[in-house]
Protein backbone atom coordinates (compact mmCIF):
# COMPACT_ATOMS: atom_id res chain seq x y z
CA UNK A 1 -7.27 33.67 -48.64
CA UNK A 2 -9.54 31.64 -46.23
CA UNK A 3 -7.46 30.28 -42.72
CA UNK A 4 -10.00 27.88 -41.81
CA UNK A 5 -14.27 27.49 -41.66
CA UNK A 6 -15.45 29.80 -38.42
CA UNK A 7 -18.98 28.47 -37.83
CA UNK A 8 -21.62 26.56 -39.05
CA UNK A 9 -24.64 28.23 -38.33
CA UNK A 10 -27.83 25.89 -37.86
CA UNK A 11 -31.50 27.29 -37.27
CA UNK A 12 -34.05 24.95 -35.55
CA UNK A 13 -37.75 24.49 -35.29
CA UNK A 14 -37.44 23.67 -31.42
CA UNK A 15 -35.29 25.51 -29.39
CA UNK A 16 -35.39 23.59 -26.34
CA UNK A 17 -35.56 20.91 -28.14
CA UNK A 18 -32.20 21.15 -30.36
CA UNK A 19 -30.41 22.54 -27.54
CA UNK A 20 -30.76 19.64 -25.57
CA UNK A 21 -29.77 17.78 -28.35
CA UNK A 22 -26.72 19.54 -28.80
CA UNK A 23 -25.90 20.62 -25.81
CA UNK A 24 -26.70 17.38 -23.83
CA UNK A 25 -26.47 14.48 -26.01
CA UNK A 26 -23.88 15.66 -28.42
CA UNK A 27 -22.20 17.12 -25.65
CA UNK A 28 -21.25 20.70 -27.45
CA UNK A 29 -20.28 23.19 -24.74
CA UNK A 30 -22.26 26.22 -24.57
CA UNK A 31 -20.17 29.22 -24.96
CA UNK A 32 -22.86 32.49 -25.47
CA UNK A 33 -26.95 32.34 -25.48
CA UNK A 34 -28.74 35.40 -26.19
CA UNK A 35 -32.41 36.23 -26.87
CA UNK A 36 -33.01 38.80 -29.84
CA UNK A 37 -36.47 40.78 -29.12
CA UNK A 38 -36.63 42.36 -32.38
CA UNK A 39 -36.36 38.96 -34.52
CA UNK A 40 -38.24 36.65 -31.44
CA UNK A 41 -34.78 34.44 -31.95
CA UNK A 42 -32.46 33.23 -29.85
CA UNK A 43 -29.01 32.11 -30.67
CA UNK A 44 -26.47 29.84 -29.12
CA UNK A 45 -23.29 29.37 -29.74
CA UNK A 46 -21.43 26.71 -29.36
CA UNK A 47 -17.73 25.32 -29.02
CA UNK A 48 -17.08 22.35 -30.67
CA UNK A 49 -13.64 20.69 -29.19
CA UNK A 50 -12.26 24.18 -28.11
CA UNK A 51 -11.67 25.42 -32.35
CA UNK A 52 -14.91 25.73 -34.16
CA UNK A 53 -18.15 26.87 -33.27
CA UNK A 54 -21.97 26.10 -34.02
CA UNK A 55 -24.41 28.58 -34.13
CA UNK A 56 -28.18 27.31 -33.38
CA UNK A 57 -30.47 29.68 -34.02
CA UNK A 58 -34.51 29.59 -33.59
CA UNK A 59 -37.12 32.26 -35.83
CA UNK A 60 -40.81 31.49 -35.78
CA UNK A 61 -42.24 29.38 -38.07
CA UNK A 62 -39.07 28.49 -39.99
CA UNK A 63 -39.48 26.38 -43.66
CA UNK A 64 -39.10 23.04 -43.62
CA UNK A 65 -35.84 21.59 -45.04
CA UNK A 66 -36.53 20.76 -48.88
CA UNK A 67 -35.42 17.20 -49.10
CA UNK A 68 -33.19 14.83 -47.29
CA UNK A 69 -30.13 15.65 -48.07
CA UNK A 70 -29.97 16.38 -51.65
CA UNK A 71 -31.65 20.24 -52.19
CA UNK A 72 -29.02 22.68 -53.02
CA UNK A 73 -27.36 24.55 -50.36
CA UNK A 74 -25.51 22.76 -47.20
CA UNK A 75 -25.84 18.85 -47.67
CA UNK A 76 -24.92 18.23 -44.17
CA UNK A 77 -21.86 18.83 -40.84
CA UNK A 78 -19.32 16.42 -40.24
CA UNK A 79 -17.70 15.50 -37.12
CA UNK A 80 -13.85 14.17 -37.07
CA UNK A 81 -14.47 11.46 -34.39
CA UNK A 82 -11.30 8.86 -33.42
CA UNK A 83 -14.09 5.66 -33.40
CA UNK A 84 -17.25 5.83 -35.19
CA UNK A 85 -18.29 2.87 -33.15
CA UNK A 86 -17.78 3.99 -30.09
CA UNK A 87 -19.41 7.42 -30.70
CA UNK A 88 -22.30 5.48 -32.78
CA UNK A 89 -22.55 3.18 -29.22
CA UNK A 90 -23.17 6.63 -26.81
CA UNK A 91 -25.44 7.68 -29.52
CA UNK A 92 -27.54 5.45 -29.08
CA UNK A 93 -27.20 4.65 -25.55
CA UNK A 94 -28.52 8.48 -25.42
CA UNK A 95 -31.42 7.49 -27.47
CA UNK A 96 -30.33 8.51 -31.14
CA UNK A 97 -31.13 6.63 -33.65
CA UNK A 98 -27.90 6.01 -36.45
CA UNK A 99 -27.57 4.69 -39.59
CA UNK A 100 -25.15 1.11 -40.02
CA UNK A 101 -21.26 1.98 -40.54
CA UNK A 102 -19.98 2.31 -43.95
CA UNK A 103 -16.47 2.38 -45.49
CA UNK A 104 -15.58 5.46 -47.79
CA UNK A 105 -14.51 3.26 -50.63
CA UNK A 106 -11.70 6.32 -51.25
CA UNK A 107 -10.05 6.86 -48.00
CA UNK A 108 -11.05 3.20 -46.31
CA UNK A 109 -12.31 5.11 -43.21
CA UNK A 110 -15.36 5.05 -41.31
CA UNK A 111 -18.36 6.58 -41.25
CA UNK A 112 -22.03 7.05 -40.49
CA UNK A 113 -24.89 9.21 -40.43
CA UNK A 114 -27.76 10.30 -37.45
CA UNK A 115 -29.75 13.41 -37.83
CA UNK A 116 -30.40 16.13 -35.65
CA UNK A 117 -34.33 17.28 -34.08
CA UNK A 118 -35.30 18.62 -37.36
CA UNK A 119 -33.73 16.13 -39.84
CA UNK A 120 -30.71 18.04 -40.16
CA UNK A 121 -28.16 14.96 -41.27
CA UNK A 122 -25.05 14.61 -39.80
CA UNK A 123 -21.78 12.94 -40.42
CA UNK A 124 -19.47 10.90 -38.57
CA UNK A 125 -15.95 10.13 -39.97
CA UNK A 126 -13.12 8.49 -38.47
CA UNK A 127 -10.29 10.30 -38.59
């Protein structure tokens, strides 16, 4: 029924802010940015290793996120990566902060968390 996930769609308290984050320090490639007049929003999308796509949207004076990470709805993304280490080392060379490296006690692999500008945790996982 479902071929695969199409987007994740993420909406941010900063604009600026978050696209620089994922557009220069995550490294995302920008693919379509438009402004919306009637909803004061923009949107971005972007390509995430030429398959999937985020979609970063801003709208004045969004909520705050409920609770870190355990309110009902998305938990968090997760990003396929070939060496957590390595990515966790430009991470932090490009001033984000990330949690220690854990092994999934399941699959033996990988993985680690950072968050985004607005807390918005993400995942890691070696593939």
């Amino acid at each position: 029924m479902f071929n695969r996930i199409h987007h994740v769609a993420i909406i941010c308290s900063d604009y600026a802010r978050s696209k620089r984050f994922y557009v220069d320090i995550l490294g995302f490639k920008v693919v379509r940015e438009v402004y919306r007049e009637e909803r004061k929003s923009f949107k971005l999308d972007l390509q995430v290793a030429g398959d999937y796509q985020i979609e970063l949207f801003s709208f004045p004076n969004p909520p705050a996120r409920v609770s870190s990470p355990e309110a009902c709805g998305l938990r968090h993304i997760a990003f396929e990566v070939e060496d957590v280490e390595r990515i966790c080392k430009m991470l932090r060379a490009r001033g984000v902060e990330v949690e220690p490296i854990r092994v999934d006690e399941f699959t033996h692999k990988a993985f680690t968390f950072f968050r985004d500008p607005d807390a918005l945790p993400i995942e890691i996982y070696e593939r």
